[in-house]
Protein backbone atom coordinates (compact mmCIF):
# COMPACT_ATOMS: atom_id res chain seq x y z
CA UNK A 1 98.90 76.82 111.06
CA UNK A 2 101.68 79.84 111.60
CA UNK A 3 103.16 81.02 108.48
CA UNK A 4 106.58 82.92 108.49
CA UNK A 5 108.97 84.29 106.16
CA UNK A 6 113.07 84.98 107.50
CA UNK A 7 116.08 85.87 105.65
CA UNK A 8 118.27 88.76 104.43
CA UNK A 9 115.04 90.16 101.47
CA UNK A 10 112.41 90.19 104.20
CA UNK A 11 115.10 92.01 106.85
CA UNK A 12 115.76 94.19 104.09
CA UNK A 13 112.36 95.11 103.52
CA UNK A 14 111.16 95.74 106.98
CA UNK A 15 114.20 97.86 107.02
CA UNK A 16 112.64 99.90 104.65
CA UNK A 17 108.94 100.04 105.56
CA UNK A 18 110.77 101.48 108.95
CA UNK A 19 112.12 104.12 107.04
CA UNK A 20 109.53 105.25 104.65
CA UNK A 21 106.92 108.02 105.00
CA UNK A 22 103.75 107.34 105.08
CA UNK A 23 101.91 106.77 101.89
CA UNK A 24 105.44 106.27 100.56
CA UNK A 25 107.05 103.49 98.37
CA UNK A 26 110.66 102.94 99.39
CA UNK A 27 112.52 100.29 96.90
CA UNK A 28 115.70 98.94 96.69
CA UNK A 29 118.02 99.47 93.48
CA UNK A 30 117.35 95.84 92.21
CA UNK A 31 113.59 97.03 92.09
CA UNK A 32 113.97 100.35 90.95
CA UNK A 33 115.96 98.64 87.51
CA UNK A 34 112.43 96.74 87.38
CA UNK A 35 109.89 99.85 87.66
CA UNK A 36 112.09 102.72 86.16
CA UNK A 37 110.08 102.88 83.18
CA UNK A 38 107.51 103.27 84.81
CA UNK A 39 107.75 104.89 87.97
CA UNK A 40 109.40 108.20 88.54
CA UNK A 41 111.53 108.01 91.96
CA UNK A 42 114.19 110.03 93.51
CA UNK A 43 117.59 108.42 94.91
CA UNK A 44 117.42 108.73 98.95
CA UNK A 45 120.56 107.57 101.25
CA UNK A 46 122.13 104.74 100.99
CA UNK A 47 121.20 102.47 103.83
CA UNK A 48 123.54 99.44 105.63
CA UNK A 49 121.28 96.88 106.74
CA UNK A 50 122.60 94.01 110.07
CA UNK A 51 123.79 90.93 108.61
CA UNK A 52 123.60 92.15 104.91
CA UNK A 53 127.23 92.66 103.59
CA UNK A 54 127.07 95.67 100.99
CA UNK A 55 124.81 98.87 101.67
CA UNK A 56 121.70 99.32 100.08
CA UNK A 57 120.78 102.42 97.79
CA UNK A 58 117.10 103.08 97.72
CA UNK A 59 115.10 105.23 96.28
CA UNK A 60 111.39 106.77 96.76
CA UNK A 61 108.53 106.91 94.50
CA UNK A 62 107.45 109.98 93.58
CA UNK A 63 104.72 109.39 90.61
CA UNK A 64 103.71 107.29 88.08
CA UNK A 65 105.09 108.29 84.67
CA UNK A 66 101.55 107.31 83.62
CA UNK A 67 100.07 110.07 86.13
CA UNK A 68 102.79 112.46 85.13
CA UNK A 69 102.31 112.51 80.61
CA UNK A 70 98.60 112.83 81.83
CA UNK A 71 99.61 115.85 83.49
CA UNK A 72 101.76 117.32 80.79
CA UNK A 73 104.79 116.89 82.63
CA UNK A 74 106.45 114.34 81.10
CA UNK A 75 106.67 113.19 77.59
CA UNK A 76 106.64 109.50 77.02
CA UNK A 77 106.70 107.05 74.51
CA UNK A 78 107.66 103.11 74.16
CA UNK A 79 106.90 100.71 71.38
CA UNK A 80 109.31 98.13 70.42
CA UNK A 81 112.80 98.88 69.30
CA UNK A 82 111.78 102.59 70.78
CA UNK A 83 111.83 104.56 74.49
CA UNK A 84 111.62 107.98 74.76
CA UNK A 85 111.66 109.21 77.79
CA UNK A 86 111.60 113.21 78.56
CA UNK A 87 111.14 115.13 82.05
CA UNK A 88 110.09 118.61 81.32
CA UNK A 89 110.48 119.65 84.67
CA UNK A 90 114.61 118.23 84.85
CA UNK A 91 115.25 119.76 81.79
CA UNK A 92 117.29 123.11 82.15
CA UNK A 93 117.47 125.72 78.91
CA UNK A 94 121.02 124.12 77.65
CA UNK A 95 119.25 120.60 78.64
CA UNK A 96 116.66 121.03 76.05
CA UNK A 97 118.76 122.44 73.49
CA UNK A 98 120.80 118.99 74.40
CA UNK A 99 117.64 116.73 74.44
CA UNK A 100 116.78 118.33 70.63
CA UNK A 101 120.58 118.03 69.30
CA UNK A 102 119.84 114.56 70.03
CA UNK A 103 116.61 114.11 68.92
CA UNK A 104 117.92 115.42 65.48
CA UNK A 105 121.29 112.88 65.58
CA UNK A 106 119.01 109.90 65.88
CA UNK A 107 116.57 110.94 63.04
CA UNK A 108 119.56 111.48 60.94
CA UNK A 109 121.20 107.92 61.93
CA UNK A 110 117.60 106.15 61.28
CA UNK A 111 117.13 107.74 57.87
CA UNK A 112 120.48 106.84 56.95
């Protein structure tokens, strides 16, 4: 028997594997909002794809967030009715002074 897939997802994906690196992950915005927690990625050009109308953003994955709190570089945390998410490495001087300002306002609205 011969298998085969067609269609507008699997010419979007070759599309893709043709323009990755190698070792590289190259996704689509409809799978980055699935993996965002849990991947970190980087926004890469937009690209526009034969016979699919609207022009696909994409993005690379750089690490695992897993990979990076291991590291130190980020600081992570996610239970239920929580996510805290922070990149230490994003974060500019006025940035953190941000990040604590609200860190503060949303221990002051919970113990209210």
């Amino acid at each position: 028997m011969d298998y085969t897939i067609i269609g507008n997802a699997v010419n979007l994906a070759a599309r893709l594997q043709s323009r990755a690196e190698v070792a590289c992950i190259l996704m689509t915005n409809e799978t980055y909002s699935l993996v965002k927690k849990l991947a970190h990625t980087e926004e890469e050009e937009t690209i526009v794809v034969k016979g699919i109308p609207e022009p696909a953003r994409t993005y690379r994955v750089s690490n695992l967030y897993y990979d990076l709190t291991e590291r130190g570089r980020v600081i992570r945390h996610d239970s239920d009715g929580l996510s805290v998410l922070i990149d230490r490495d994003k974060l500019s001087s006025a940035d953190r002074a941000g990040a604590i300002a609200a860190r503060e306002a949303a221990v002051a609205q919970l113990e209210s």
